[in-house]
C-alpha atoms as a PDB file:
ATOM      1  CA  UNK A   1      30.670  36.840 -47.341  1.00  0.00           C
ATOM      2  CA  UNK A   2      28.676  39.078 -44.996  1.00  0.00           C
ATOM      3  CA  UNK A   3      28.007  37.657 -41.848  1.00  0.00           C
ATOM      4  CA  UNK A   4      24.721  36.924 -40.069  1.00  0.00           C
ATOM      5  CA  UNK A   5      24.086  38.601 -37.219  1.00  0.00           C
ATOM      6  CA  UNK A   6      22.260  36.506 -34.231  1.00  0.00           C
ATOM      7  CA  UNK A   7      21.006  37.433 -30.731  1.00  0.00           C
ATOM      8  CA  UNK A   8      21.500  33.298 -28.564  1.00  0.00           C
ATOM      9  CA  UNK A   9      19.197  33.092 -25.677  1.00  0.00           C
ATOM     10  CA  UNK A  10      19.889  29.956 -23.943  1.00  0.00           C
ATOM     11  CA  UNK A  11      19.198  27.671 -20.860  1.00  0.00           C
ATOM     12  CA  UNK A  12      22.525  25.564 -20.434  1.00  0.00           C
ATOM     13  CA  UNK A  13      21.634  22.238 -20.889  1.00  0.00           C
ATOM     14  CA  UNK A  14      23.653  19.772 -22.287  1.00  0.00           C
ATOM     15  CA  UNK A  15      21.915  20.194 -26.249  1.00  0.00           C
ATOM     16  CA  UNK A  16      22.472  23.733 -25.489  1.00  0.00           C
ATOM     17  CA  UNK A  17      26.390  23.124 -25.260  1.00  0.00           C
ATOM     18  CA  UNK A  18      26.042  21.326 -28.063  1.00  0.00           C
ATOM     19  CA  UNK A  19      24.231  24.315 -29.519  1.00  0.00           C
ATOM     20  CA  UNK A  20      26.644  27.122 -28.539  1.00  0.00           C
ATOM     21  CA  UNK A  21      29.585  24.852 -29.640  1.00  0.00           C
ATOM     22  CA  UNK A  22      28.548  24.288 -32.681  1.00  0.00           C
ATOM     23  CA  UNK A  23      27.510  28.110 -33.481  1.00  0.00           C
ATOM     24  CA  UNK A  24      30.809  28.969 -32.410  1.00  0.00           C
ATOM     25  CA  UNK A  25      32.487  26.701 -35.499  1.00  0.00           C
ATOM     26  CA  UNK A  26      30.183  28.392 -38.397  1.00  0.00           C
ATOM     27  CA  UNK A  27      32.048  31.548 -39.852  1.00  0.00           C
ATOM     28  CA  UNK A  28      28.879  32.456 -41.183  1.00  0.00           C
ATOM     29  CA  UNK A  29      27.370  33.698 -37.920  1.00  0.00           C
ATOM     30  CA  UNK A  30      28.386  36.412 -36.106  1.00  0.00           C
ATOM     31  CA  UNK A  31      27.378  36.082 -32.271  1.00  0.00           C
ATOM     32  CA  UNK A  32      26.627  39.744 -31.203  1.00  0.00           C
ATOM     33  CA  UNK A  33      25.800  38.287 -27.383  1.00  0.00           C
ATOM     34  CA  UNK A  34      24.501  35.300 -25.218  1.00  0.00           C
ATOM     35  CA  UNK A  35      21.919  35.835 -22.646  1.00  0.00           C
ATOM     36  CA  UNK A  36      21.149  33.067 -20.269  1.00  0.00           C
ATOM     37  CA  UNK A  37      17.615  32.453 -18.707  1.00  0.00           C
ATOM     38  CA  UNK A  38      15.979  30.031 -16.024  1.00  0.00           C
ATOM     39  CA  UNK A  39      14.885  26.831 -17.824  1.00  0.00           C
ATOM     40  CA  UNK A  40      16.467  23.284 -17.682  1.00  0.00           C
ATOM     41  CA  UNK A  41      18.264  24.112 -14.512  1.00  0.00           C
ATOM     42  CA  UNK A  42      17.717  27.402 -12.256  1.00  0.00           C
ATOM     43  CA  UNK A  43      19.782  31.025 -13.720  1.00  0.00           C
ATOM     44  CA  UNK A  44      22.614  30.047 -11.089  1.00  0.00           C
ATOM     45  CA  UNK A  45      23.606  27.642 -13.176  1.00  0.00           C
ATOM     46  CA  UNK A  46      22.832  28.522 -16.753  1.00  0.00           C
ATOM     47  CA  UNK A  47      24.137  31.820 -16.531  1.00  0.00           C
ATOM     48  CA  UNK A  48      27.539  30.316 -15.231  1.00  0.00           C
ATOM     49  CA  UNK A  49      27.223  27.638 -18.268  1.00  0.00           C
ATOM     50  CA  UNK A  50      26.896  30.187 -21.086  1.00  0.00           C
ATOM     51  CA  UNK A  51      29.697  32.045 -19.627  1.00  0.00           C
ATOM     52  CA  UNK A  52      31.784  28.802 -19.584  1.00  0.00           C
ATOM     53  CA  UNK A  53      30.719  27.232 -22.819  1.00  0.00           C
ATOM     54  CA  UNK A  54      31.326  30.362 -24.500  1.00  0.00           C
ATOM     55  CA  UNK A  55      34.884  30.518 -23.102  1.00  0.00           C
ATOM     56  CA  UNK A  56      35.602  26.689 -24.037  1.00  0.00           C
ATOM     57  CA  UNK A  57      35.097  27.608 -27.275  1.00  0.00           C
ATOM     58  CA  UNK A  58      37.486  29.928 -27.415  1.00  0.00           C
ATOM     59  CA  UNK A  59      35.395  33.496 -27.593  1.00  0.00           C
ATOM     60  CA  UNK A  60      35.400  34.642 -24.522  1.00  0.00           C
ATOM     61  CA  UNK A  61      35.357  37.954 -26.579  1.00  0.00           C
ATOM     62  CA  UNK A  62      31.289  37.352 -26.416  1.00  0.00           C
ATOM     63  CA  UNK A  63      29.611  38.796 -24.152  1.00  0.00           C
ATOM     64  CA  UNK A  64      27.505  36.781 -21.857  1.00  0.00           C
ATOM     65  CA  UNK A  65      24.242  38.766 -19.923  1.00  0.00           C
ATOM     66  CA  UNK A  66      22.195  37.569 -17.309  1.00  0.00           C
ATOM     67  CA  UNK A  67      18.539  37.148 -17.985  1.00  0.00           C
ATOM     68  CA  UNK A  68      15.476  35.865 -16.002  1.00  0.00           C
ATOM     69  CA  UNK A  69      15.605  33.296 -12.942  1.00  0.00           C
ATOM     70  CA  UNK A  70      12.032  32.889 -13.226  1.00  0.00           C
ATOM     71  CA  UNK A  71       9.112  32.986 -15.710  1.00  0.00           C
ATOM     72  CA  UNK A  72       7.135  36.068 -15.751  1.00  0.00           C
ATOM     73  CA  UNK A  73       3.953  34.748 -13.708  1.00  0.00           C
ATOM     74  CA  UNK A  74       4.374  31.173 -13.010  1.00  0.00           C
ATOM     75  CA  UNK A  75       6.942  29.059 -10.742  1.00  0.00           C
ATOM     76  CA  UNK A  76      10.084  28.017 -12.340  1.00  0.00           C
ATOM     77  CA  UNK A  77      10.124  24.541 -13.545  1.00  0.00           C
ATOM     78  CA  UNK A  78      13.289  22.478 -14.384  1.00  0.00           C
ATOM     79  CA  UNK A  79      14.804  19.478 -15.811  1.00  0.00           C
ATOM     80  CA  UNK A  80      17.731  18.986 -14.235  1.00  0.00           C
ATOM     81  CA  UNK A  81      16.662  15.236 -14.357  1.00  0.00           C
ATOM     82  CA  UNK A  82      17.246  14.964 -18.039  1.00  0.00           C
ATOM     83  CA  UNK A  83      20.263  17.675 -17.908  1.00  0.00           C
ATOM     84  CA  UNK A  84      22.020  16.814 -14.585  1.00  0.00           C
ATOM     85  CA  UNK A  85      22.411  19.204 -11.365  1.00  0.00           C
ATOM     86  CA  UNK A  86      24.226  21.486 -13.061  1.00  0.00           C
ATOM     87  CA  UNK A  87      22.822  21.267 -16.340  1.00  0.00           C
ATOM     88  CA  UNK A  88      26.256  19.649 -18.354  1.00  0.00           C
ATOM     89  CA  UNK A  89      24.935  16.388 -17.452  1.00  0.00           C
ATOM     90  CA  UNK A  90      27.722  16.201 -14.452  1.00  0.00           C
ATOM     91  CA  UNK A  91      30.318  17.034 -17.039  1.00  0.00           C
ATOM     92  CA  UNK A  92      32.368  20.164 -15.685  1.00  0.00           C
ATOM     93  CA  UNK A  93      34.466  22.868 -17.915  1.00  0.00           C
ATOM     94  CA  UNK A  94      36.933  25.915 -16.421  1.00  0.00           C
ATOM     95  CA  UNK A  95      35.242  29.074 -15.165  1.00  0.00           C
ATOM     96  CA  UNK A  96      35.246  31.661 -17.930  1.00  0.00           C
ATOM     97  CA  UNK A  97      37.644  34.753 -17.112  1.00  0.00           C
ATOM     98  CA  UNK A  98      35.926  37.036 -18.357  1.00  0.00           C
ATOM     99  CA  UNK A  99      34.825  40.240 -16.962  1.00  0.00           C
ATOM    100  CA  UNK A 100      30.578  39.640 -16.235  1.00  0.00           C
ATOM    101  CA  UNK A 101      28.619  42.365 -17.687  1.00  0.00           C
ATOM    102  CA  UNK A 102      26.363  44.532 -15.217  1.00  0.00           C
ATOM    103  CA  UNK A 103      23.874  44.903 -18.161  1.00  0.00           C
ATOM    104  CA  UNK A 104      20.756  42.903 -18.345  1.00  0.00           C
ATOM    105  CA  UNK A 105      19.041  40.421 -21.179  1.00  0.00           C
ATOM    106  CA  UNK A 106      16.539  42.151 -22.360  1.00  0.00           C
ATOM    107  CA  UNK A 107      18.147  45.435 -22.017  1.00  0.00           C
ATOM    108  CA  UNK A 108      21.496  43.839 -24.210  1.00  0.00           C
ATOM    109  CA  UNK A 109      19.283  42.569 -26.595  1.00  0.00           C
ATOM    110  CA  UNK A 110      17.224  45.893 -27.455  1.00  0.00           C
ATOM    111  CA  UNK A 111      20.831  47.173 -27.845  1.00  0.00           C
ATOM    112  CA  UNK A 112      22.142  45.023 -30.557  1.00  0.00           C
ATOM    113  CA  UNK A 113      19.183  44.835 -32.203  1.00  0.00           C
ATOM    114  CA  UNK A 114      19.265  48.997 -32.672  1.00  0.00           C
ATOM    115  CA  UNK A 115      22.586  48.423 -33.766  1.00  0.00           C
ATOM    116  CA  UNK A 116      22.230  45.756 -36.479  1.00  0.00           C
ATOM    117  CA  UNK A 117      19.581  48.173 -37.714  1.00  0.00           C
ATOM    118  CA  UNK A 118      16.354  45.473 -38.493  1.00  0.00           C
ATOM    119  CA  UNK A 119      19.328  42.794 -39.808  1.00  0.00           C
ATOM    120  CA  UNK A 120      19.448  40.504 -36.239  1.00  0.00           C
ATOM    121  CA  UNK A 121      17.797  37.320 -36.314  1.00  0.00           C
ATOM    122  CA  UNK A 122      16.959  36.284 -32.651  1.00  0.00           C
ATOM    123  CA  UNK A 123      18.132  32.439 -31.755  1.00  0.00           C
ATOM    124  CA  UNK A 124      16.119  31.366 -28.762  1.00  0.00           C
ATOM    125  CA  UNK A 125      16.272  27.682 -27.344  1.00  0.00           C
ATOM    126  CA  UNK A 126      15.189  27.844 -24.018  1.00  0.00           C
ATOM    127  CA  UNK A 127      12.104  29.435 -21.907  1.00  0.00           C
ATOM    128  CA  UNK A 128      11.263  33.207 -23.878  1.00  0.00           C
ATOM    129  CA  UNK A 129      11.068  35.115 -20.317  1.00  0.00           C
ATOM    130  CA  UNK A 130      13.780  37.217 -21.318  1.00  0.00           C
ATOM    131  CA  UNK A 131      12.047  37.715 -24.822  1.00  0.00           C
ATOM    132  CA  UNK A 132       9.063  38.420 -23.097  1.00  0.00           C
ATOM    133  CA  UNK A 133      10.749  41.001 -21.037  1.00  0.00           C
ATOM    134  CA  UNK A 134      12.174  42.599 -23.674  1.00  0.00           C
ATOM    135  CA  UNK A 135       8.800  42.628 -25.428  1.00  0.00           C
ATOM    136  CA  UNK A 136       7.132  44.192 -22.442  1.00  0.00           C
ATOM    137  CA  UNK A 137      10.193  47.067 -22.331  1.00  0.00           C
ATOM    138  CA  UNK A 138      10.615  48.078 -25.721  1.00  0.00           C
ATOM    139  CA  UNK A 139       7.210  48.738 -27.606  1.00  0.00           C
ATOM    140  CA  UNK A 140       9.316  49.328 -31.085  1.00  0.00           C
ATOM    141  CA  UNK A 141      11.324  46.096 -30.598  1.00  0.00           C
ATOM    142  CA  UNK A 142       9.478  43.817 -33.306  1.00  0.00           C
ATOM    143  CA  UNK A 143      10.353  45.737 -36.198  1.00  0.00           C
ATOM    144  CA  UNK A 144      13.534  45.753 -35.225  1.00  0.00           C
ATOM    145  CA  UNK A 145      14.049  41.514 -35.253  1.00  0.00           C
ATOM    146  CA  UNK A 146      14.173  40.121 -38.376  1.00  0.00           C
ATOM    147  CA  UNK A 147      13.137  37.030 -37.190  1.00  0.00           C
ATOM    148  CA  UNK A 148      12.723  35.092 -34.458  1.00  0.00           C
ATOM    149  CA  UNK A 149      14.176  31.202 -34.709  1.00  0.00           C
ATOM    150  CA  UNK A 150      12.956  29.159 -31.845  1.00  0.00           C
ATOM    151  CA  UNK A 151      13.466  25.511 -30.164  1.00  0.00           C
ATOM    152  CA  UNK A 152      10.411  25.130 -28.983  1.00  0.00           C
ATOM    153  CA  UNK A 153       6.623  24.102 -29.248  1.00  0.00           C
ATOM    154  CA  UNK A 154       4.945  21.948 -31.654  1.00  0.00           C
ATOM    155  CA  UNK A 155       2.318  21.216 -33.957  1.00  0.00           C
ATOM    156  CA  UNK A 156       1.777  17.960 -32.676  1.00  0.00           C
ATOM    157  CA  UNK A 157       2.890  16.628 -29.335  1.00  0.00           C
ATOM    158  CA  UNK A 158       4.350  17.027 -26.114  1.00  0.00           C
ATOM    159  CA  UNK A 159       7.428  16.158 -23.723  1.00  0.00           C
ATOM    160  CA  UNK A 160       6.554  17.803 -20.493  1.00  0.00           C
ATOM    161  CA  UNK A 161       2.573  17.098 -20.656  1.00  0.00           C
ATOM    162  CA  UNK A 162       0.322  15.918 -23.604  1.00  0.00           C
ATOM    163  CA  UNK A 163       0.267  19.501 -24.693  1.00  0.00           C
ATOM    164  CA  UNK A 164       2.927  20.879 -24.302  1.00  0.00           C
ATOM    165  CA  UNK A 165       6.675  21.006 -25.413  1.00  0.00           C
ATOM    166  CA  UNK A 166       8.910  21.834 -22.228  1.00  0.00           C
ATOM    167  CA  UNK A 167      10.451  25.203 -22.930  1.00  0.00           C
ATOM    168  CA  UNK A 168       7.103  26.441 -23.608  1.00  0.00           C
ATOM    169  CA  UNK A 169       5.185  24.553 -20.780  1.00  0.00           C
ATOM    170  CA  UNK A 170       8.003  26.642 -18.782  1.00  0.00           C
ATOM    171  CA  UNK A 171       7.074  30.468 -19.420  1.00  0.00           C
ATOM    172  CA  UNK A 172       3.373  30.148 -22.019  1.00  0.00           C
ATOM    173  CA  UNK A 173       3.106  33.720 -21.152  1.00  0.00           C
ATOM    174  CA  UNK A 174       6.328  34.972 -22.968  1.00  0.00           C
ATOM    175  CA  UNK A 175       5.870  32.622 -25.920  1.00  0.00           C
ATOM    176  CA  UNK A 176       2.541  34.004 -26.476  1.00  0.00           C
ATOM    177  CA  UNK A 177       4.369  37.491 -26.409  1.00  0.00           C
ATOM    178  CA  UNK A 178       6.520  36.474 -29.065  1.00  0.00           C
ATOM    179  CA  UNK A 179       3.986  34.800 -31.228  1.00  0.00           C
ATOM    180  CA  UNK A 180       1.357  37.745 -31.369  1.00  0.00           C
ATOM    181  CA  UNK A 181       4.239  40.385 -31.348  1.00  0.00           C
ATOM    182  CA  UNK A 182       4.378  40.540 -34.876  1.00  0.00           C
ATOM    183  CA  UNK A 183       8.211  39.251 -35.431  1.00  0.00           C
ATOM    184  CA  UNK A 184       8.480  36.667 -38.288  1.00  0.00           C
ATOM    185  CA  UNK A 185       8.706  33.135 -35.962  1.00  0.00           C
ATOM    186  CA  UNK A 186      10.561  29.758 -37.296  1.00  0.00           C
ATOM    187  CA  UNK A 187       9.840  27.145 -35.178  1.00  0.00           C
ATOM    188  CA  UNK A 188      11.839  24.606 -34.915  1.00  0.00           C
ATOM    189  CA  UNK A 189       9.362  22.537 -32.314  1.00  0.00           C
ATOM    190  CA  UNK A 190       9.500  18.694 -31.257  1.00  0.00           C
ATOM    191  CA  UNK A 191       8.298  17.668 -34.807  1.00  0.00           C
ATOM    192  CA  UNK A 192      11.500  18.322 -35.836  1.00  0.00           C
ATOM    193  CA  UNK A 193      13.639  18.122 -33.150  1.00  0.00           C
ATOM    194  CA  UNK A 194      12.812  14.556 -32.396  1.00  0.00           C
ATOM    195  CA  UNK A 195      14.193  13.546 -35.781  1.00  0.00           C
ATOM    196  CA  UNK A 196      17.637  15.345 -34.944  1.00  0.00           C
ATOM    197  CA  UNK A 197      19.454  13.029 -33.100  1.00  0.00           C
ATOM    198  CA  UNK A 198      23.117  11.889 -32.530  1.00  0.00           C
ATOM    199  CA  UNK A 199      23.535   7.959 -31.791  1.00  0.00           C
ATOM    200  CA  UNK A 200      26.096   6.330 -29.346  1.00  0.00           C
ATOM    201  CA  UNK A 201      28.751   6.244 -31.792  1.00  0.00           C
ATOM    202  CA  UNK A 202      28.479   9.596 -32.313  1.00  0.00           C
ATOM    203  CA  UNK A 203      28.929  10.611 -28.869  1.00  0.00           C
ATOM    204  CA  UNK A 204      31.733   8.400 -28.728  1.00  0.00           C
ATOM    205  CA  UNK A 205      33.223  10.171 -31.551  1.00  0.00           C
ATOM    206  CA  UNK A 206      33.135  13.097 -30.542  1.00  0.00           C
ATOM    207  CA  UNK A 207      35.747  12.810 -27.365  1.00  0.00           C
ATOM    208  CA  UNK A 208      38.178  12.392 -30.106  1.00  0.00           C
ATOM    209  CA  UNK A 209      37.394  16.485 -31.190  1.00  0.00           C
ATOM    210  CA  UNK A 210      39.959  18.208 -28.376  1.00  0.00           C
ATOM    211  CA  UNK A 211      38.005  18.832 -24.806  1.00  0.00           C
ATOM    212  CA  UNK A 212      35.137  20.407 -26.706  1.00  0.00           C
ATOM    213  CA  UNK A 213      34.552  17.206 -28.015  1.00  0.00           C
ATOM    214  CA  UNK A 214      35.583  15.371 -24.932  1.00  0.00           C
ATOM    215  CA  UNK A 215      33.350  17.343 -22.727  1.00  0.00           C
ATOM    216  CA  UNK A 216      30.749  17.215 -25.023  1.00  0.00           C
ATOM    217  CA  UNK A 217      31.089  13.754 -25.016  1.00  0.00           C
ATOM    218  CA  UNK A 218      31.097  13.390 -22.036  1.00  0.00           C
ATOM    219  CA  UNK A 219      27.936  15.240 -21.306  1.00  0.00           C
ATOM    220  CA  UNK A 220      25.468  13.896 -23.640  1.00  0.00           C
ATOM    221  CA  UNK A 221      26.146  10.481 -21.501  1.00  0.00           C
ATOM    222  CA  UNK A 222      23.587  11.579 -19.280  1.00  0.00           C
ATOM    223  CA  UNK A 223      20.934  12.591 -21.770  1.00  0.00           C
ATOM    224  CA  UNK A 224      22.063   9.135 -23.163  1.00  0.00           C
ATOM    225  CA  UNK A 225      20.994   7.672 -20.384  1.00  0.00           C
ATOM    226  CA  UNK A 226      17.836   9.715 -19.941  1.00  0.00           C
ATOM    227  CA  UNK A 227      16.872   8.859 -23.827  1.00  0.00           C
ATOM    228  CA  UNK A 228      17.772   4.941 -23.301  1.00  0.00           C
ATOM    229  CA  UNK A 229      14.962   4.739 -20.376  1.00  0.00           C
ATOM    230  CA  UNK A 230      12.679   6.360 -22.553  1.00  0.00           C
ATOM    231  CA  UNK A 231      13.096   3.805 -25.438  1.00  0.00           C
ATOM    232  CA  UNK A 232      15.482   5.626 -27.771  1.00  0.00           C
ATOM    233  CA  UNK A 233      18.278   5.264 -29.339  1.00  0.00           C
ATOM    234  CA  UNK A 234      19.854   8.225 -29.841  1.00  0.00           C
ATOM    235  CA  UNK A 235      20.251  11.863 -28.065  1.00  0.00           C
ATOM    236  CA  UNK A 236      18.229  14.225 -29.615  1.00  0.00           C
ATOM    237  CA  UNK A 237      20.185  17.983 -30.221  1.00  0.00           C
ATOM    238  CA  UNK A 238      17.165  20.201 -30.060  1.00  0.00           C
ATOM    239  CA  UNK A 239      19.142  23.651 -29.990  1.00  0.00           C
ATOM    240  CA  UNK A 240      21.034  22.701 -32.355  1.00  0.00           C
ATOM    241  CA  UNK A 241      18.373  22.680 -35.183  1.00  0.00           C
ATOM    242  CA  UNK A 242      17.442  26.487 -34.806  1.00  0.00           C
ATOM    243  CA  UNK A 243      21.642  27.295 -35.498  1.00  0.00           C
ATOM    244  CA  UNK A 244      21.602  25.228 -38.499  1.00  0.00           C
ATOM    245  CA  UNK A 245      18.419  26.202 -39.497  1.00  0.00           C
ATOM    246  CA  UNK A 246      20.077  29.952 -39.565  1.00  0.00           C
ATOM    247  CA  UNK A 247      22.815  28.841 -42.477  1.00  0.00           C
ATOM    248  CA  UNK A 248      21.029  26.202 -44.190  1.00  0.00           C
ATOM    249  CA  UNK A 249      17.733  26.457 -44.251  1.00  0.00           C
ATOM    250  CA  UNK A 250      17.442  23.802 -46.955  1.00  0.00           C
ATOM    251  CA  UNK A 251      18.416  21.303 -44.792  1.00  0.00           C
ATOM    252  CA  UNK A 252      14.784  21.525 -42.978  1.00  0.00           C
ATOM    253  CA  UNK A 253      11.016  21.085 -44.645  1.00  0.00           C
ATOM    254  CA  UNK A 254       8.637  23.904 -42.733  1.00  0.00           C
ATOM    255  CA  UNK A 255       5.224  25.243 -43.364  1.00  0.00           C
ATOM    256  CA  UNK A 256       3.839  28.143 -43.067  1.00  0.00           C
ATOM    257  CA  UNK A 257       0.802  28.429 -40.209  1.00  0.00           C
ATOM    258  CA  UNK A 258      -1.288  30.200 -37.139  1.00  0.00           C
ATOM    259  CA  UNK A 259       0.302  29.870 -34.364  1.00  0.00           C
ATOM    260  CA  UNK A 260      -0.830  31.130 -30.404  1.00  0.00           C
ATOM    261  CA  UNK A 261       0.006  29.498 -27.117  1.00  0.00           C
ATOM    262  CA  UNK A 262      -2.832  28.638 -24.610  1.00  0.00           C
ATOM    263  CA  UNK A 263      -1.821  30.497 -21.420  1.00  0.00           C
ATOM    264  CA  UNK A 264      -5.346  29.380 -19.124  1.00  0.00           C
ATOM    265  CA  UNK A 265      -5.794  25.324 -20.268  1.00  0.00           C
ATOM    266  CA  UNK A 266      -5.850  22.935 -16.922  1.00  0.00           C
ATOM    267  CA  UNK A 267      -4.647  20.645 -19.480  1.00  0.00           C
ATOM    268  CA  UNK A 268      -3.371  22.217 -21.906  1.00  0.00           C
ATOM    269  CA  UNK A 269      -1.123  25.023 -20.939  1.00  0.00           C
ATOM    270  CA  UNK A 270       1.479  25.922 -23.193  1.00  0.00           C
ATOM    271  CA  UNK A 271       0.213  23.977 -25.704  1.00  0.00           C
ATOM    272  CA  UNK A 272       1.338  25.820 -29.172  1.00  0.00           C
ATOM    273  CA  UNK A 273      -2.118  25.760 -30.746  1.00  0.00           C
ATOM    274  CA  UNK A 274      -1.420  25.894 -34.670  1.00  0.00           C
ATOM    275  CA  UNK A 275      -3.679  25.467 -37.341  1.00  0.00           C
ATOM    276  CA  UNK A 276      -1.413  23.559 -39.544  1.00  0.00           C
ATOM    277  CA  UNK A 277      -3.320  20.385 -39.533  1.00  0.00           C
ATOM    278  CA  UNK A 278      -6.772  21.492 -38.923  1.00  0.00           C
ATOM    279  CA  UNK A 279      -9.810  22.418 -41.010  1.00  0.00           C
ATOM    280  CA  UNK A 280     -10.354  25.813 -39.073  1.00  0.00           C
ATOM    281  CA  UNK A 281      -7.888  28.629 -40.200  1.00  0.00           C
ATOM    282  CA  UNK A 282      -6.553  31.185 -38.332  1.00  0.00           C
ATOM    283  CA  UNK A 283      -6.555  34.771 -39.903  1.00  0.00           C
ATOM    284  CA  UNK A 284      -3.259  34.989 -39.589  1.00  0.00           C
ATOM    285  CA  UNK A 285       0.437  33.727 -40.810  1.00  0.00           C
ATOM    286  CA  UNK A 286       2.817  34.188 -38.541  1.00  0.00           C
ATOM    287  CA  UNK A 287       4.975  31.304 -37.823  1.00  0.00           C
ATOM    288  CA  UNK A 288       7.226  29.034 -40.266  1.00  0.00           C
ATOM    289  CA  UNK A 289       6.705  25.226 -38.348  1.00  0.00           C
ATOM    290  CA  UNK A 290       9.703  22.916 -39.461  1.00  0.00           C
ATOM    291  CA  UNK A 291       8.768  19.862 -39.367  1.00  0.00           C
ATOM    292  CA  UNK A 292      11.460  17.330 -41.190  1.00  0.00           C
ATOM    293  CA  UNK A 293      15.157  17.828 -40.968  1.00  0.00           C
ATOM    294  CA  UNK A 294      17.743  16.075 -43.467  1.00  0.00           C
ATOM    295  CA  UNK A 295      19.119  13.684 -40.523  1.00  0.00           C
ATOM    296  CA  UNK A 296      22.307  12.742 -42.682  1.00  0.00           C
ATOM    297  CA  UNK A 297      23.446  15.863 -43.311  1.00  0.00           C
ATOM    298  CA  UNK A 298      22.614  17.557 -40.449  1.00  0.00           C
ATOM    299  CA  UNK A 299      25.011  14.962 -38.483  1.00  0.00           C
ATOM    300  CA  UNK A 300      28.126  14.833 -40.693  1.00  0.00           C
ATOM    301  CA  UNK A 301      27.616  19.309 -40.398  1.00  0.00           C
ATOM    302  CA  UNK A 302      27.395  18.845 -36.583  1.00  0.00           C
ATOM    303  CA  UNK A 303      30.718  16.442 -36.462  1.00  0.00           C
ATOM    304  CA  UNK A 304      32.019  18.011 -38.693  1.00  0.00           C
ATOM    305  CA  UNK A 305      31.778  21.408 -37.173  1.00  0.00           C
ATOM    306  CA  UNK A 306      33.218  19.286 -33.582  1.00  0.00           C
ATOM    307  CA  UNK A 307      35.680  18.553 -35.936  1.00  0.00           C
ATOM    308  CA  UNK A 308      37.116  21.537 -36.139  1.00  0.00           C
ATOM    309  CA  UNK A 309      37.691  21.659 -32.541  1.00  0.00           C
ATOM    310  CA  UNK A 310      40.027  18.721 -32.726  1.00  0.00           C
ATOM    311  CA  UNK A 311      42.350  20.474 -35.248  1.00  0.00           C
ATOM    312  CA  UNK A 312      42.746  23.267 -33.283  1.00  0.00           C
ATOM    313  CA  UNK A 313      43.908  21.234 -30.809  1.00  0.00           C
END
C-alpha cells in the first residue's frame, strides 16, 4: 500500500500528544517532518515537546524543525491554562536525543513538499504562522500542497471569544493566508472537534498502553480537569480529528463552503466567516468544513492505535 505523505505542524499541547502519538501508530502515513510553532504554550516549550513526543514514540528518525515563537503581526497568546506550564498538562517525558536541525519551518516544509512532487498533504493543528511564513516565502508553494487539513476554525462558534476558535484567534493573519492561497482546505473546526471526545474511562485506560499510554494518561488529567469546570464530561482530542481524517475520511460528514477569516473585527477577529449556513454565497469553494465525526469509531481507532503501544511494550 503506498503511503501518504504528511507535513505535522503542531503546538504541543496535550491533544497534540495525543495527535502525534496516534499518527505515529498508522502505517498508512508517512511523517516526512514535524515543525513546532508558538500556540498553546510559547515555542520554548512546544518545540522541546514535538522533539520529545516524537522520540516517545519511538521515531526519533523524524525530524523535528523549529517554527515561529510569535504570530506574524499580533502578540502571542497562550493557553497554558487548559494545557499546563509546559503544555503536557504537568506530565513530563525524556529529552529526545536527537541531533536538532539548524533548518527552519517554513523553509523544511517548502523542501518536502518539492520532493513529494504535489503528493504532500499538510496536517496543521495549531496557530498557521509557520504556514503563513511559508506562504509569504515561496510564491509557487500552493500548487505544490495537495491539501491542507486543519484543526481549527468553525462554522459556528467559538472557544477563545464568541467568534473565534483559539488557534485561529491566535495568528487570523496566517489563516487568512492559507484560506485565499488557493490550497484545497479541510477543516476540521470546533463543529467537529467538540463531538470528538475521550471520557474518564478512557483516560484511565489508556495508562494500561506502555508509558505512551501512561503519559498520555496522565496528561489529559489536566484537560480533564479543565473540561470538568466547564461542564463536560469528556476531553475533547481536537488534533486528533485532522490525522484520522487523513486515512478515513468516511469516518467524518463535511461540506463543501466559502471560507475567509476576519483579520480587522473588534469583535470578531479570527472569526472563520463561512457561508455554509447563510443565504449570501461566496464566489468561491475553497474549504471542505467537517462537521460530524463517527464518535464510536473514532474512539475504539484512537485506543486502539494506544494499543499498540502497550504490545510493544
Amino acid at each position: 500500500m503506498k503511503k501518504i505523505p504528511i507535513w505535522f505542524d503542531c503546538d504541543p499541547g496535550v491533544d497534540d500528544a495525543a495527535a502525534i502519538l496516534a499518527a505515529l501508530q498508522l502505517d498508512a502515513l508517512d511523517i516526512k517532518g514535524v515543525s513546532a510553532v508558538s500556540g498553546n504554550v510559547l515555542l520554548e516549550h512546544t518545540y522541546p515537546n514535538a522533539r520529545d513526543l516524537i522520540a516517545l514514540g519511538g521515531r526519533a528518525d523524524i525530524p523535528v524543525y523549529k517554527g515561529a515563537d510569535r504570530p506574524l503581526r499580533r502578540e502571542p497568546v497562550t493557553a497554558a491554562y487548559v494545557h499546563g506550564e509546559n503544555g503536557l498538562g504537568g506530565a513530563e517525558i525524556p529529552p529526545s536525543a536527537a541531533p536538532e536541525q539548524e533548518k527552519k519551518a517554513w523553509d523544511a516544509l517548502y523542501d518536502a513538499a518539492v520532493e513529494a512532487e504535489g503528493e504532500l498533504i499538510l496536517v496543521a493543528v495549531g496557530p498557521l504562522t509557520n504556514i503563513g511564513m511559508a506562504l509569504a516565502k515561496y510564491g509557487d508553494l500552493p500548487r505544490l500542497i495537495k491539501k491542507a487539513v486543519i484543526m481549527g476554525g468553525s462554522a459556528t462558534m467559538g472557544n477563545t471569544t464568541p467568534a473565534a476558535e483559539f488557534n485561529v484567534y491566535v495568528d487570523p493573519e496566517a489563516a487568512d493566508m492559507l484560506f485565499a492561497s488557493g490550497i484545497p482546505v479541510v477543516m476540521c473546526g470546533l463543529d467537529v472537534t467538540l463531538k470528538a471526545k475521550v471520557m474518564p474511562p478512557e483516560i484511565d485506560k489508556l495508562a494500561e498502553y506502555g508509558p505512551q499510554g501512561k503519559f498520555l494518561s496522565r496528561a489529559l488529567q489536566t484537560s480533564l480537569a479543565f473540561t470538568t469546570s466547564l461542564g463536560f464530561d469528556g476531553v475533547f482530542l481536537h488534533d486528533v480529528c485532522p490525522v484520522f481524517y487523513c486515512v478515513e475520511p468516511d469516518m467524518f460528514t463535511a461540506e463543501l463552503a466559502g471560507v475567509r477569516v476576519e483579520t480587522k473585527g473588534r469583535y470578531t477577529a479570527g472569526k472563520t466567516v463561512t457561508d455554509l449556513y447563510s443565504d449570501y454565497q461566496f464566489d468561491f469553494k475553497n474549504t471542505l468544513v467537517v462537521l460530524d465525526v463517527n464518535r464510536e469509531a473514532f474512539v475504539d481507532k484512537f485506543m486502539g492505535l494506544m494499543a499498540k503501544y502497550g504490545r510493544q511494550a
